[in-house]
Protein backbone atom coordinates (compact mmCIF):
# COMPACT_ATOMS: atom_id res chain seq x y z
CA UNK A 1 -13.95 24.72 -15.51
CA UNK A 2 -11.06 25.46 -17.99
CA UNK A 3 -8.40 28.06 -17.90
CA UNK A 4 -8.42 31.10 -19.44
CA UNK A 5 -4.71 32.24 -19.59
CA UNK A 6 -4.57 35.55 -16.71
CA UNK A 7 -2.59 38.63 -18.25
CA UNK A 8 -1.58 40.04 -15.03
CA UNK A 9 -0.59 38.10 -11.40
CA UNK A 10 -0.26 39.91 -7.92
CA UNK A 11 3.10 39.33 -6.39
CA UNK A 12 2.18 39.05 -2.82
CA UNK A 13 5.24 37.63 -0.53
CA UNK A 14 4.53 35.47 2.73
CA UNK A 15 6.85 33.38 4.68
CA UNK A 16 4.21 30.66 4.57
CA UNK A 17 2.36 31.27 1.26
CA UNK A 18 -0.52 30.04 1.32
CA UNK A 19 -2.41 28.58 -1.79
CA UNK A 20 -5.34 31.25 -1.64
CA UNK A 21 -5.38 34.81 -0.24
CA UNK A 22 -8.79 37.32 -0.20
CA UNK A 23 -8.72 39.17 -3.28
CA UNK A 24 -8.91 42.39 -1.59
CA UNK A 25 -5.54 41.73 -0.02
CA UNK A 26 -4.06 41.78 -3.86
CA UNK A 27 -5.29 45.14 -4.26
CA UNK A 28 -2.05 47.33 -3.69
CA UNK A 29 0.33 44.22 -4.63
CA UNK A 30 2.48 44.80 -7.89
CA UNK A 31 1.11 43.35 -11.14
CA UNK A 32 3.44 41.21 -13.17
CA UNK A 33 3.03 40.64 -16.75
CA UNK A 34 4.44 37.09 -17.92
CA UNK A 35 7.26 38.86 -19.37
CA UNK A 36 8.26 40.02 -15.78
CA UNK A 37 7.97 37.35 -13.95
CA UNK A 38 11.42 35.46 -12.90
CA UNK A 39 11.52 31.98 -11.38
CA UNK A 40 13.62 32.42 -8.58
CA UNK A 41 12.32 35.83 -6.99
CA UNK A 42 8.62 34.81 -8.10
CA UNK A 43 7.35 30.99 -8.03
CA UNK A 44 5.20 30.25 -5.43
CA UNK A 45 4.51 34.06 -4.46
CA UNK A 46 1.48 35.28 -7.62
CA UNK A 47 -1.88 34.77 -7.21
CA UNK A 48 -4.80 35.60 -9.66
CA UNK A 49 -5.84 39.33 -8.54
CA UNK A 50 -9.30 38.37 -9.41
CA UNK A 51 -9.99 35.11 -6.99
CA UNK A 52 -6.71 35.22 -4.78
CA UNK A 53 -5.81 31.34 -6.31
CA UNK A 54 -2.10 30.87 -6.47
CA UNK A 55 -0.68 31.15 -9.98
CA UNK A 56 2.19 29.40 -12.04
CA UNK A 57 4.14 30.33 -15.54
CA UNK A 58 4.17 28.23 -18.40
CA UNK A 59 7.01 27.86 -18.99
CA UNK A 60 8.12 28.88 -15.48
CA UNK A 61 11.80 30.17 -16.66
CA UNK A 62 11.64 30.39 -20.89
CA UNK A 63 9.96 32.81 -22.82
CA UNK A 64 7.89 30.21 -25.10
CA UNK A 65 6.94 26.78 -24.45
CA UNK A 66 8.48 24.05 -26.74
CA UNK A 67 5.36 24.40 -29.25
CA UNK A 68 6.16 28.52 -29.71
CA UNK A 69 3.42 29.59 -27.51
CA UNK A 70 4.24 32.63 -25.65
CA UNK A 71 4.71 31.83 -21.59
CA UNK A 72 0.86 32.66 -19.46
CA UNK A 73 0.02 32.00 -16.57
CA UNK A 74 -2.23 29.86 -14.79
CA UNK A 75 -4.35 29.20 -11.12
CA UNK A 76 -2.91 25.84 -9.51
CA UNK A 77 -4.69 22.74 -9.83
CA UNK A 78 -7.73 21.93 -7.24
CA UNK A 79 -9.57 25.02 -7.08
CA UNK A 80 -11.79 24.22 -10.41
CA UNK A 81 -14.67 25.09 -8.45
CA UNK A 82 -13.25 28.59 -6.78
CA UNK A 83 -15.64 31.00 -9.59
CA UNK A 84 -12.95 33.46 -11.62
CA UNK A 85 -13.21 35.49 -14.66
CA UNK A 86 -10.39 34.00 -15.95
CA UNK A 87 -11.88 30.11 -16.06
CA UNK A 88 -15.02 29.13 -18.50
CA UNK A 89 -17.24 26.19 -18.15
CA UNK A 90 -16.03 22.96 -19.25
CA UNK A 91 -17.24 20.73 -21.97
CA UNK A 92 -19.34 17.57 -21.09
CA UNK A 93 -22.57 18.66 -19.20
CA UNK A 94 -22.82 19.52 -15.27
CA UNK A 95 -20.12 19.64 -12.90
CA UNK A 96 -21.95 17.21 -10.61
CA UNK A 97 -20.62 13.80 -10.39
CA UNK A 98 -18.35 14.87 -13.26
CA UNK A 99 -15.58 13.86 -11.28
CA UNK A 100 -16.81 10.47 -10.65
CA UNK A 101 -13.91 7.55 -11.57
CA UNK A 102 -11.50 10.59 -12.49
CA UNK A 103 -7.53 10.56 -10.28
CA UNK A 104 -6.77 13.99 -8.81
CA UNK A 105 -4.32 15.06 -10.96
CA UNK A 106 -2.63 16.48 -8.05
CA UNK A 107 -2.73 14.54 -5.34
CA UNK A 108 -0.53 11.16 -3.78
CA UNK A 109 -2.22 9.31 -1.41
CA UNK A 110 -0.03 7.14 1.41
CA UNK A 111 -0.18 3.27 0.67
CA UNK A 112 1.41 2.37 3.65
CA UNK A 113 5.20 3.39 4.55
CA UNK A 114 7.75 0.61 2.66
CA UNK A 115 9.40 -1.42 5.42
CA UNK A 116 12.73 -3.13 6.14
CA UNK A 117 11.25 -6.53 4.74
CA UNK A 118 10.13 -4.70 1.32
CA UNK A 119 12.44 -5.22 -1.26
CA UNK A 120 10.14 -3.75 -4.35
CA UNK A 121 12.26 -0.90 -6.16
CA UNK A 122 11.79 2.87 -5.00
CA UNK A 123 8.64 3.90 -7.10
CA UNK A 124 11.00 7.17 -8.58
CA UNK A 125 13.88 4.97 -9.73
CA UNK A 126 11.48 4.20 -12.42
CA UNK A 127 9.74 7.76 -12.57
CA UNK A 128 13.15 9.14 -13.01
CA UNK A 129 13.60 7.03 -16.32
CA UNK A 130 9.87 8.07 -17.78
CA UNK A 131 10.23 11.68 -17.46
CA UNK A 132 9.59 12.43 -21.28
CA UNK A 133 7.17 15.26 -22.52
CA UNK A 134 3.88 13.11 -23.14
CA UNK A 135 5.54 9.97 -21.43
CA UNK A 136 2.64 7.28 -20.12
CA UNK A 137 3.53 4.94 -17.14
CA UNK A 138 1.67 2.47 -15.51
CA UNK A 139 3.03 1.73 -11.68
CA UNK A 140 1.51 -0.88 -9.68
CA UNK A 141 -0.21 -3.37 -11.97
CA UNK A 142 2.82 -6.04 -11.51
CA UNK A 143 2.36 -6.13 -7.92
CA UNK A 144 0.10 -8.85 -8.14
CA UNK A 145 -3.24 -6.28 -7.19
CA UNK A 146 -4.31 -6.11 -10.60
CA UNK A 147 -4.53 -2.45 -10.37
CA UNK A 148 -1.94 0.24 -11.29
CA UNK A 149 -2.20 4.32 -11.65
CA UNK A 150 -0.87 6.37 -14.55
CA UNK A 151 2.01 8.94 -14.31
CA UNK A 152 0.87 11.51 -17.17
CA UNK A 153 3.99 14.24 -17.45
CA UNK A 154 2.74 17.69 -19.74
CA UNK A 155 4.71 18.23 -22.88
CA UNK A 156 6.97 20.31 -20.46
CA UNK A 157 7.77 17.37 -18.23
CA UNK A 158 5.64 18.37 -15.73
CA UNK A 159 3.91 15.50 -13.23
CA UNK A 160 0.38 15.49 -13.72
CA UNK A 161 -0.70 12.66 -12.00
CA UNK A 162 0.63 11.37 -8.82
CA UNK A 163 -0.73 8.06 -7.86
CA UNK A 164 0.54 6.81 -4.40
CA UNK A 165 3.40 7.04 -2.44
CA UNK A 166 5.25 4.67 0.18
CA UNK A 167 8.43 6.21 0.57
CA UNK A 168 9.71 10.00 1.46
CA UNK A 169 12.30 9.39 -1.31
CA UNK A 170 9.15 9.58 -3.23
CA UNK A 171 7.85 12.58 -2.30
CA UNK A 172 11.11 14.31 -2.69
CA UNK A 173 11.09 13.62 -6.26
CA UNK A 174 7.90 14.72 -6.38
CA UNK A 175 8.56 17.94 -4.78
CA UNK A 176 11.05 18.34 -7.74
CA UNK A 177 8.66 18.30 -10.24
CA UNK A 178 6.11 20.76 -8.39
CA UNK A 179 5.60 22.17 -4.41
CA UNK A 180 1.93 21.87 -5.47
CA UNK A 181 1.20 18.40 -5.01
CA UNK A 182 -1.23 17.49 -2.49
CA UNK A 183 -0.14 14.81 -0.43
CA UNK A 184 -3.12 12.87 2.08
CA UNK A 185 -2.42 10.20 4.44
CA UNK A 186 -4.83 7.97 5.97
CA UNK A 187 -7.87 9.66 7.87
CA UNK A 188 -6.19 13.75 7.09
CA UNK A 189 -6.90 16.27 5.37
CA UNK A 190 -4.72 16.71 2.06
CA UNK A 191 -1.67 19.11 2.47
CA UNK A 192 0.11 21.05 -0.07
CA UNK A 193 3.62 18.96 -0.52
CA UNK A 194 5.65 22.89 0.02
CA UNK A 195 3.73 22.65 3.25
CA UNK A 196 4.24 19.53 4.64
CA UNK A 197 7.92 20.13 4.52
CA UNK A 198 9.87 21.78 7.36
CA UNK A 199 13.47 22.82 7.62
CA UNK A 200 14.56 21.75 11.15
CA UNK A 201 15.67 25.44 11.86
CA UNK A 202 12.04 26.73 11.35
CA UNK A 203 10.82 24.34 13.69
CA UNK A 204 13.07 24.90 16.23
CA UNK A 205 12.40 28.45 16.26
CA UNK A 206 8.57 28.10 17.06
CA UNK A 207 8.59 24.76 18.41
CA UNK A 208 5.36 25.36 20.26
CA UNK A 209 3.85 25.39 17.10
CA UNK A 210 4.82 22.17 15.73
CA UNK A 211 4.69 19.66 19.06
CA UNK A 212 2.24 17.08 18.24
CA UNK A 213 2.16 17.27 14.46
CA UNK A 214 3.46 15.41 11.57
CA UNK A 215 5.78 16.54 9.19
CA UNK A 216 8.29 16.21 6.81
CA UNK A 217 11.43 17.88 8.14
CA UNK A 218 14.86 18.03 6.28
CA UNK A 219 18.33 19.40 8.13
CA UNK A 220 22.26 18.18 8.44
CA UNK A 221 22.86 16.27 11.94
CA UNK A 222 25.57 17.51 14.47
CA UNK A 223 25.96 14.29 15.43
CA UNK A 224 25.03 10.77 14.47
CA UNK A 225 25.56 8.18 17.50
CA UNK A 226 24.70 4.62 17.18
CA UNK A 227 23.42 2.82 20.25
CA UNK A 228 22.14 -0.78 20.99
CA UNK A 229 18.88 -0.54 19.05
CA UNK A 230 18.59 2.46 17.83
CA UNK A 231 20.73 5.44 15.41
CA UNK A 232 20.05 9.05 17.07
CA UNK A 233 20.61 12.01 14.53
CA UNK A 234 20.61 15.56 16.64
CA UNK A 235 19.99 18.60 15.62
CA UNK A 236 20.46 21.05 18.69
CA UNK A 237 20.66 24.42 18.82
CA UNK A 238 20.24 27.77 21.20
CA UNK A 239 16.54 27.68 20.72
CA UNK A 240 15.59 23.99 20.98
CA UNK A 241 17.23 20.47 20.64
CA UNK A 242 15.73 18.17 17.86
CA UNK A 243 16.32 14.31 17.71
CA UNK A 244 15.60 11.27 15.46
CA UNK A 245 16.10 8.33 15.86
CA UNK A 246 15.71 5.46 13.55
CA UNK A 247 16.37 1.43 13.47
CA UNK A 248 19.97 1.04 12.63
CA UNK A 249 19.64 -1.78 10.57
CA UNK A 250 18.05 1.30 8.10
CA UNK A 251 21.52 2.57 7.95
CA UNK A 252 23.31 -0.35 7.69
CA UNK A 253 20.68 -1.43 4.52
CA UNK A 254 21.67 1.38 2.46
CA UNK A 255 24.80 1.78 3.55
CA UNK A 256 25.44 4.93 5.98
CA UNK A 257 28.25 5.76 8.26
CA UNK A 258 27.26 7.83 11.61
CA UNK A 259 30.29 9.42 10.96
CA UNK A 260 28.92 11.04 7.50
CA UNK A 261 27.03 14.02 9.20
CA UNK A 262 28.08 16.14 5.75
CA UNK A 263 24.60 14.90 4.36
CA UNK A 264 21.15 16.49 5.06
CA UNK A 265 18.45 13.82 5.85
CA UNK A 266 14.67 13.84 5.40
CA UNK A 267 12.44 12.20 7.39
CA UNK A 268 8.57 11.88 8.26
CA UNK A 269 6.81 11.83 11.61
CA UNK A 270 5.75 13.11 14.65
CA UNK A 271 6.93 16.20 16.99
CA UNK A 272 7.12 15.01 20.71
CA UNK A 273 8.29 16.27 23.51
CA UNK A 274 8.71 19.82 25.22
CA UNK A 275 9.83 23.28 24.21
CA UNK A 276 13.14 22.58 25.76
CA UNK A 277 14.06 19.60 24.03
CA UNK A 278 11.80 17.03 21.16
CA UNK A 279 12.27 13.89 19.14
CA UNK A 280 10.57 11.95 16.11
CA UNK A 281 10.60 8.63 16.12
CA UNK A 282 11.18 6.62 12.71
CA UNK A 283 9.67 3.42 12.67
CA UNK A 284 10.00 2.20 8.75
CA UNK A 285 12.34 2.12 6.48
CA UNK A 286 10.04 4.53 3.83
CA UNK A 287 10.09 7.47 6.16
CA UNK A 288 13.79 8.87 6.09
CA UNK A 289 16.06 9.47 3.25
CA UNK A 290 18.72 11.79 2.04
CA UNK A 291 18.45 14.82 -0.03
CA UNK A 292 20.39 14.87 -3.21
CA UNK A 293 21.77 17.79 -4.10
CA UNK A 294 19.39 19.07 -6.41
CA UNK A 295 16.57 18.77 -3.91
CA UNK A 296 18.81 20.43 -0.90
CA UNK A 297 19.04 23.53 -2.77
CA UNK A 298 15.20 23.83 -3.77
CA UNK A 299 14.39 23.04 -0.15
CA UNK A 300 16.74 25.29 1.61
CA UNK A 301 14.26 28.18 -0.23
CA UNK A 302 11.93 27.25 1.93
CA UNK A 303 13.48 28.60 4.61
């Protein structure tokens, strides 16, 4: 079903927003108008008063888009099927099997994690270059496949769709663009990319929570100690000690000192361990990174 633009949102702030509340929860929450609404206190915190779908601004932080249309709002992609005043039936027939040989517009699926032996370039080192309003690129069909997937970005720059990812590097740039990218790996349900990410302090605070699940956790090492076959990066702290630890030959490949703890790292994988003391274990080269700047301070708001 298409949009209809929604005149009012309901600001309703959660330290884990989710992407859909009960309406009747919205029904003492204060109503912003799009001329009200500002990025940084806002985004990720309106939902549509009517169906309880999580809401964006278009523009999120002008008044008008580029084409002079006044800013509206709008539910987040993959709830075309929640029912809502403010959507009307699409063109083309029935909604059944409608979908069929369509990509999620919002969703990256995992295509394996890229390895030491991988030399292919990082799939955003060319995103980067292609962000352009209306800019069409085809990633994938080189690889010798013979099938690619098309990065479509809105007039406003905006990612539309995803395709695949092998690397966290890729998902950070992703997570850029929009928290509201749905991210699946093989054999799980789809998560919401501002939900699969974790700063390390959260976790340590209600580690009970998080011991035997996979995430995507972000924080700056106290110490980075090298040992025979394998780099350890801690992160302790009153509540709970956190480790990684990684091949080194992933630091030596791109270069990092253990004595540069002044960075914050990113990494993907599982929680073990106890509540006194846990550690994820990084087994490719795909599944750590380091946050640029840019990303560190969008991240750290999800604290």
């Amino acid at each position: 079903m298409s949009q209809i633009s929604i005149p009012n949102v309901a600001f309703y702030p959660q330290e884990e927003p989710p992407t859909r509340v009960a309406p009747e929860l919205l029904e003492d929450a204060q109503k912003l108008p799009p001329e009200l609404y500002v990025d940084e206190e806002h985004h990720g915190l309106v939902y549509c008063p009517d169906c309880g779908v999580l809401c964006s601004r278009m523009p999120r932080k002008q008044a008008k888009r580029k084409d002079n249309v006044d800013a509206f709002y709008f539910h987040i992609r993959g709830f075309d099927d929640v029912a809502c005043i403010h959507r009307k039936p699409g063109k083309g027939g029935s909604s059944e099997g409608s979908g069929k040989g369509k990509k999620a517009i919002n969703l990256v699926t995992f295509a394996g994690w890229k390895s030491l032996e991988d030399d292919e370039p990082e799939e955003d080192e060319v995103d980067q270059k292609q962000s352009q309003k209306n800019k069409r690129v085809v990633q994938g069909g080189s690889s010798g496949k013979g099938r690619g997937f098309e990065l479509i970005f809105d007039e406003n720059g905006s990612l539309l769709n995803s395709g695949e990812f092998r690397t966290v590097k890729r998902l950070v740039y992703l997570a850029q663009k929009t928290l509201n990218v749905f991210v699946q790996f093989d054999g799980q349900d789809a998560i919401r990319l501002g939900d699969l990410i974790v700063p390390i302090e959260k976790i340590q605070k209600n580690i009970t929570r998080y011991i035997g699940k996979s995430v995507l956790l972000f924080g700056q090492p106290t110490t980075i100690v090298k040992g025979t076959h394998r780099v350890f990066f801690n992160f302790p702290s009153p509540d709970h000690t956190l480790s990684g630890h990684c091949d080194p030959r992933i630091f030596e490949k791109r270069n990092w000192k253990t004595f540069e703890r002044g960075h914050y790292y990113i990494f993907y994988g599982q929680i073990d361990g106890t509540e006194a003391r846990t550690s994820i274990r990084i087994l490719e080269s795909g599944q750590i990174d380091r946050l640029p700047l840019t990303a560190y301070e969008l991240f750290k708001s999800l604290r």
